[in-house]
C-alpha atoms as a PDB file:
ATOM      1  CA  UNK A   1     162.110 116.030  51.342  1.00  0.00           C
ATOM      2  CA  UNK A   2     161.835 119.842  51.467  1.00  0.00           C
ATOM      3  CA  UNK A   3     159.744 121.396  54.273  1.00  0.00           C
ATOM      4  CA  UNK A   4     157.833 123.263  51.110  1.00  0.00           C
ATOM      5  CA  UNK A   5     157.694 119.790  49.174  1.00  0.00           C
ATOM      6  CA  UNK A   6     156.330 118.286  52.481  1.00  0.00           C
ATOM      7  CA  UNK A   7     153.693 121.214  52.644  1.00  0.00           C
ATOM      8  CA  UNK A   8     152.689 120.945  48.853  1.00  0.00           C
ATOM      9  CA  UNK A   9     152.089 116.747  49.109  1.00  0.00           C
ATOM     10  CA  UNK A  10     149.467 117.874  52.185  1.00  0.00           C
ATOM     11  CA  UNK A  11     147.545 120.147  50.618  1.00  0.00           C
ATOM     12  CA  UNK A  12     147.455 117.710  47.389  1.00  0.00           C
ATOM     13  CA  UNK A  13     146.439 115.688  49.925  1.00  0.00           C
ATOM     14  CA  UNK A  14     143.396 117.959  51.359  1.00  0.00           C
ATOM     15  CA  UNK A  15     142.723 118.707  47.718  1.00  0.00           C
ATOM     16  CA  UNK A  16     142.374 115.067  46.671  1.00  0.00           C
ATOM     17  CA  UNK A  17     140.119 114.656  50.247  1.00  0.00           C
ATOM     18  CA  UNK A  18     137.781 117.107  49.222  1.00  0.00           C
ATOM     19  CA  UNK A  19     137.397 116.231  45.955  1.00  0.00           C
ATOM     20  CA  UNK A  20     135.949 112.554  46.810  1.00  0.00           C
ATOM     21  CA  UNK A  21     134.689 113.073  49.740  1.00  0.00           C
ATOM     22  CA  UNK A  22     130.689 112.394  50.053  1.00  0.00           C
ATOM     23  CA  UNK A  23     128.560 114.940  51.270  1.00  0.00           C
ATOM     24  CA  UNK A  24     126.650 114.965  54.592  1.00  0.00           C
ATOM     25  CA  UNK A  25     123.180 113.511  54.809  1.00  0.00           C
ATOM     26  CA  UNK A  26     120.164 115.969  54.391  1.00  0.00           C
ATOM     27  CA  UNK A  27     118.841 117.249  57.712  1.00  0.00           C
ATOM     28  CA  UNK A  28     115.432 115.772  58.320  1.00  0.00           C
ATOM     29  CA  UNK A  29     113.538 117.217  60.736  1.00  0.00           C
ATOM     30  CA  UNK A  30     113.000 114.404  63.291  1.00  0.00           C
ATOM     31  CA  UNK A  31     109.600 114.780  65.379  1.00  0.00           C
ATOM     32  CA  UNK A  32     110.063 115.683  68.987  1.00  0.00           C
ATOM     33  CA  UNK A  33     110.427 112.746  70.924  1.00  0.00           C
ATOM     34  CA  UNK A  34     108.729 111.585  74.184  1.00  0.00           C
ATOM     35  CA  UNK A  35     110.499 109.143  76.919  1.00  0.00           C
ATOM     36  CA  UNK A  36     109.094 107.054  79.863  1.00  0.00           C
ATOM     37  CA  UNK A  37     109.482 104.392  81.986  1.00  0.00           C
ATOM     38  CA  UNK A  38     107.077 101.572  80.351  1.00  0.00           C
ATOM     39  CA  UNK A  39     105.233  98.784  82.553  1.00  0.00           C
ATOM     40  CA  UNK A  40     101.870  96.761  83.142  1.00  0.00           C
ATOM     41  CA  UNK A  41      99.609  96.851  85.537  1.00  0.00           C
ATOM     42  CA  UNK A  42      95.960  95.158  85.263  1.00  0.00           C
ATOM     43  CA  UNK A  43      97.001  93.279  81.898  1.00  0.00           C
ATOM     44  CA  UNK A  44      97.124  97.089  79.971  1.00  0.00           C
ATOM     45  CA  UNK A  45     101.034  99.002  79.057  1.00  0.00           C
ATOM     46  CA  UNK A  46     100.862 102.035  80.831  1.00  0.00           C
ATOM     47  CA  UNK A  47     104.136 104.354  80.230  1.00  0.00           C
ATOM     48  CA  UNK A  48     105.106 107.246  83.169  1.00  0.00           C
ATOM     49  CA  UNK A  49     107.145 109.757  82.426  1.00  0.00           C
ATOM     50  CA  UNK A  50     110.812 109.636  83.134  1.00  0.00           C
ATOM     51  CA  UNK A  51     110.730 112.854  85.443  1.00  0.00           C
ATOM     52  CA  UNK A  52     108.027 111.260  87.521  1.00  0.00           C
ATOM     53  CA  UNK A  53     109.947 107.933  88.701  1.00  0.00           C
ATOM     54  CA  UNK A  54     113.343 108.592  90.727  1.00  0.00           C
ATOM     55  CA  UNK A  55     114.693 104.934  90.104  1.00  0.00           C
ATOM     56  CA  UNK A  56     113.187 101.273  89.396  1.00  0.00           C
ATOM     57  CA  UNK A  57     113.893  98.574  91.545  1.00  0.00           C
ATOM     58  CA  UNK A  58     113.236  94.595  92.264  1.00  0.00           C
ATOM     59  CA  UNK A  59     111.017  94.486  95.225  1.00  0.00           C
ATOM     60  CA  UNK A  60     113.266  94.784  98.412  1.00  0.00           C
ATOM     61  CA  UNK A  61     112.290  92.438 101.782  1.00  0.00           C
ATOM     62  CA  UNK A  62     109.800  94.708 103.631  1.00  0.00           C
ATOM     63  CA  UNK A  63     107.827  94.663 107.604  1.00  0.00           C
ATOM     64  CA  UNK A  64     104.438  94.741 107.484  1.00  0.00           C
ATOM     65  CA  UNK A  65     102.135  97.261 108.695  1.00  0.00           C
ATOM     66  CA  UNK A  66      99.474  97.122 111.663  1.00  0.00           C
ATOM     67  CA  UNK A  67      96.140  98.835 110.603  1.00  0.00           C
ATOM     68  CA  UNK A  68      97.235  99.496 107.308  1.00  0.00           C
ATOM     69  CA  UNK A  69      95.089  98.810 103.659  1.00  0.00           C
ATOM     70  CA  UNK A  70      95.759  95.324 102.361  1.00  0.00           C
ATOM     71  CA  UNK A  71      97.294  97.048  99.718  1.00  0.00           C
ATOM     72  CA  UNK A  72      99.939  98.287 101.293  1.00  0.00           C
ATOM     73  CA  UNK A  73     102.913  95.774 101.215  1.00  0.00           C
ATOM     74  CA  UNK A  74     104.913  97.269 104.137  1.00  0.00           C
ATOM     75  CA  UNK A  75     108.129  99.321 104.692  1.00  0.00           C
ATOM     76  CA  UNK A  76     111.494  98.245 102.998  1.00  0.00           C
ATOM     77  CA  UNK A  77     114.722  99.859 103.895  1.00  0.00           C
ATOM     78  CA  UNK A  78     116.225 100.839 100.587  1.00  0.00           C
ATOM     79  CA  UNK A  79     119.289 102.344 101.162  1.00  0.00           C
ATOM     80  CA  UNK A  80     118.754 103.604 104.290  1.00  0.00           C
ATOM     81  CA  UNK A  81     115.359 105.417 103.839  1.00  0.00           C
ATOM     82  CA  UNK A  82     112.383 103.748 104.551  1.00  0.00           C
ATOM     83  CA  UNK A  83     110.324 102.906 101.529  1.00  0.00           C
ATOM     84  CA  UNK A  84     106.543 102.215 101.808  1.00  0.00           C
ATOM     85  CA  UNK A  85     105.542 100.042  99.118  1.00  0.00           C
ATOM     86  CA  UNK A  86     101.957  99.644  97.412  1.00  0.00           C
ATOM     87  CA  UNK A  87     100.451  96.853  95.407  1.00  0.00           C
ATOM     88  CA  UNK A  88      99.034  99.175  92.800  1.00  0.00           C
ATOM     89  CA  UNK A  89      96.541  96.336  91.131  1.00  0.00           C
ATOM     90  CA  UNK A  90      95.043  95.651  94.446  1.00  0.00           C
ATOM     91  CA  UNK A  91      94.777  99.198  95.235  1.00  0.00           C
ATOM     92  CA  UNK A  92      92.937  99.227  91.777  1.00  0.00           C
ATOM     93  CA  UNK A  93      90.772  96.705  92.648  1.00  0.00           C
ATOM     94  CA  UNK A  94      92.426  94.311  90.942  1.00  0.00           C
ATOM     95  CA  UNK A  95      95.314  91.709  91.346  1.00  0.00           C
ATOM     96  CA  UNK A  96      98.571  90.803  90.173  1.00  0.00           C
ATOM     97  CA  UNK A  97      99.842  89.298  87.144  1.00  0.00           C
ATOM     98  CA  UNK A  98     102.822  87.688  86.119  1.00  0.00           C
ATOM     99  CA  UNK A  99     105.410  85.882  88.134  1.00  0.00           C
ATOM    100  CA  UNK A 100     106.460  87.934  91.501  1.00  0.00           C
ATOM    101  CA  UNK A 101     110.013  87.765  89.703  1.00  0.00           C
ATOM    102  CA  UNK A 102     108.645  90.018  87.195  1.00  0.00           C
ATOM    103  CA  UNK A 103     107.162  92.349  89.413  1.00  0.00           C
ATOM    104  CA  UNK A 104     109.091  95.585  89.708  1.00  0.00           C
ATOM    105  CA  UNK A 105     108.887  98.862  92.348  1.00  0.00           C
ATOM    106  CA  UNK A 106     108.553 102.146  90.363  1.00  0.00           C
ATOM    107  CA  UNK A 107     109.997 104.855  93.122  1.00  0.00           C
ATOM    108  CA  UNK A 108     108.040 108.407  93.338  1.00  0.00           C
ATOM    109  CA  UNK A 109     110.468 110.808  95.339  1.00  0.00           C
ATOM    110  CA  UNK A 110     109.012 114.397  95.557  1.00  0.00           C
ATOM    111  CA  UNK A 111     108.701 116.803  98.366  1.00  0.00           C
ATOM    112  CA  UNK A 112     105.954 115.262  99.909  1.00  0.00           C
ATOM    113  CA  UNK A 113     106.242 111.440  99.073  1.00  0.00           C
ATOM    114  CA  UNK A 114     109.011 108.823  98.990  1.00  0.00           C
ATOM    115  CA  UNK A 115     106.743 105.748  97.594  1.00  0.00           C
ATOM    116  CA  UNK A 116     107.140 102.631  96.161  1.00  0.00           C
ATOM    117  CA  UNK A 117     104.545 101.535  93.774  1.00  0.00           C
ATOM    118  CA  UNK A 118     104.342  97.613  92.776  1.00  0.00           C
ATOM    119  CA  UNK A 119     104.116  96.591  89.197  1.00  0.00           C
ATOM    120  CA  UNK A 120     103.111  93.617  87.575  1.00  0.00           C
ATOM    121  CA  UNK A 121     106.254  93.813  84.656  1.00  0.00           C
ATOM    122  CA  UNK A 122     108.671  96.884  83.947  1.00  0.00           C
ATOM    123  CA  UNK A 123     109.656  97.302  80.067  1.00  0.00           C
ATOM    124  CA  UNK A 124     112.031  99.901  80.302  1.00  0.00           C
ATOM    125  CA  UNK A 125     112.571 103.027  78.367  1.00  0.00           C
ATOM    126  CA  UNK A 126     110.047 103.616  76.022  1.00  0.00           C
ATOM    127  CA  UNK A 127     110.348 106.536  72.988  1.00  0.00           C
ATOM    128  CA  UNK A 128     107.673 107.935  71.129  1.00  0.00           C
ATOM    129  CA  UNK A 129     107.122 110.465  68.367  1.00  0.00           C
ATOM    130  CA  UNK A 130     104.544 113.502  69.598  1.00  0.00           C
ATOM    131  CA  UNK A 131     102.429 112.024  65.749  1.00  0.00           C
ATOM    132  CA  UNK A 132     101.952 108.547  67.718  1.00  0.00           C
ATOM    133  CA  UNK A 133     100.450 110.461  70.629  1.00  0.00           C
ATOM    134  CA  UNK A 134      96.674 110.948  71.306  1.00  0.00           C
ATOM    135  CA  UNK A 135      94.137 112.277  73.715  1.00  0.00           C
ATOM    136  CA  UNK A 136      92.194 109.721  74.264  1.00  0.00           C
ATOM    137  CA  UNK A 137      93.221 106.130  76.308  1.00  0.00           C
ATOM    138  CA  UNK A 138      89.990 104.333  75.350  1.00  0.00           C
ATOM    139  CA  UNK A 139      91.352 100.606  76.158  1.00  0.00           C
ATOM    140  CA  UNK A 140      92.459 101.040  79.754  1.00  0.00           C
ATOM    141  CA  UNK A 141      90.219 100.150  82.858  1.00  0.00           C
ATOM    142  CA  UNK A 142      87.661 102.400  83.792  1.00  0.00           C
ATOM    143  CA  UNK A 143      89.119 102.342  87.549  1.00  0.00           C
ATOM    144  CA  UNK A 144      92.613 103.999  86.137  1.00  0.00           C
ATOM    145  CA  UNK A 145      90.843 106.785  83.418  1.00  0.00           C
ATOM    146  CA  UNK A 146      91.068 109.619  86.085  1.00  0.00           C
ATOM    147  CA  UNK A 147      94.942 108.952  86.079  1.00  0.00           C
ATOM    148  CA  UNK A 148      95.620 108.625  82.595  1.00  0.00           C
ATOM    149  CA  UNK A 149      96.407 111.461  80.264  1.00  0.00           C
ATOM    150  CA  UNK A 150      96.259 110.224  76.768  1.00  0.00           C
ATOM    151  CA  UNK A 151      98.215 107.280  74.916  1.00  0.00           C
ATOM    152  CA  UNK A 152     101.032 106.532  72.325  1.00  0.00           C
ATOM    153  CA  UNK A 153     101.347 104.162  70.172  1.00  0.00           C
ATOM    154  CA  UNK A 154     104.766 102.449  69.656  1.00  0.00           C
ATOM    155  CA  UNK A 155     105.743 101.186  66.197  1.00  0.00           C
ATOM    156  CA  UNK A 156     104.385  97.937  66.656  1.00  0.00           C
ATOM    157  CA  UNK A 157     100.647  98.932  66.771  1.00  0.00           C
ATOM    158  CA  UNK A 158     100.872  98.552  71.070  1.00  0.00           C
ATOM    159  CA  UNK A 159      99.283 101.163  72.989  1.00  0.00           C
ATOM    160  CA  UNK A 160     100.772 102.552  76.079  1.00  0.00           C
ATOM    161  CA  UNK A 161      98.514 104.449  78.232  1.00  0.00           C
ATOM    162  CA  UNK A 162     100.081 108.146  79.516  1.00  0.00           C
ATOM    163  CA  UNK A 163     100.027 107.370  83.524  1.00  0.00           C
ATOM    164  CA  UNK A 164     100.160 111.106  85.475  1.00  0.00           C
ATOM    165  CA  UNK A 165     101.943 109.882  88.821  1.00  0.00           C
ATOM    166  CA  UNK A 166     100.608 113.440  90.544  1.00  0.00           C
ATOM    167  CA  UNK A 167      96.795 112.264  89.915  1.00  0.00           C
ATOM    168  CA  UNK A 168      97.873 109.141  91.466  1.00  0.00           C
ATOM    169  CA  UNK A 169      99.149 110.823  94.356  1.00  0.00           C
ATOM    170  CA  UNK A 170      95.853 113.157  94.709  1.00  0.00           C
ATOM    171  CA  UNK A 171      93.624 110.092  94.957  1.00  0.00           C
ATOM    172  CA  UNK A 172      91.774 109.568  97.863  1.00  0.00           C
ATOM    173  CA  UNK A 173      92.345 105.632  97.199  1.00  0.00           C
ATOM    174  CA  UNK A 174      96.100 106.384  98.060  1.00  0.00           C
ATOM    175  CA  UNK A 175      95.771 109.090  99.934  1.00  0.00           C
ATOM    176  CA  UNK A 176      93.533 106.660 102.712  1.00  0.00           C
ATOM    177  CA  UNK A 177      96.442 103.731 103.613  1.00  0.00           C
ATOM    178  CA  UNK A 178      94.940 103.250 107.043  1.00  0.00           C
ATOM    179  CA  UNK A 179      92.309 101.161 107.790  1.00  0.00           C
ATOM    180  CA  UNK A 180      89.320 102.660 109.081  1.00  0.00           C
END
């Protein structure tokens, strides 16, 4: 076979591709999505936002504290930094759920804190669509409303309340580990 008989049978070829080839789905503009790290805590979903947790862990061996709050678990050497770690339903007022197996240390690293909060069950990544979000968190203890910013609802009819980890970190209840 020619080079020019070669080149003719491809673009039949590209010819015969385009003619039966489908065309590409209509662009639908998808609503802007919103990620976070889902997880309960006083029998209620509460979702934080993925910028606001550094990593989620099982809950590592830890010393306990002299003088502390009861609340505060202790210190846990995670990878050589020391980790304080805080029962966040009995710094609620409340107490935990679930089987200690599910439990589950959400990690705040900023500039100012390197904390491990306790959970009572991690979920994950959760998405959302901004339409399933709203202003108002009705169904979540009144002891957590100052820290909540809204709620979505997932596609299942659950609500998720928005937890703000910088309130939480502004509390006085946190803020005041030490016993007085």
């Amino acid at each position: 076979m020619s080079q020019e008989a070669a080149f003719q049978a491809l673009v039949e070829l590209a010819r015969l591709s385009q003619q039966h080839a489908r065309a590409l789905p209509a662009q639908v503009n998808a609503s802007p999505r919103w990620s976070g790290i889902g997880f309960s805590l006083l029998n209620h979903r509460f979702v934080v936002s993925l910028g606001q947790i550094a990593e989620m862990l099982e809950i590592p061996p830890s010393t306990r504290l002299p003088g502390v709050q009861p609340w505060v678990i202790g210190l846990a050497n995670v990878r050589g930094r020391l980790l304080p770690l805080f029962d966040m339903p009995q710094l609620l007022g409340g107490v935990a759920t679930g089987h200690r197996k599910q439990h589950r240390v959400l990690v705040v690293d900023t500039n100012n804190y390197y904390s491990g909060l306790i959970v009572d069950q991690a979920y994950g990544m959760q998405h959302f669509t901004s339409e399933r979000f709203s202003e108002e968190a009705s169904d979540v203890p009144e002891v957590v409303q100052s820290l909540v910013q809204g709620a979505y609802t997932d596609a299942v009819g659950n609500t998720w309340a928005v937890m703000n980890i910088p309130s939480l970190l502004q509390d006085p209840r946190f803020a005041n580990a030490a016993l007085s």
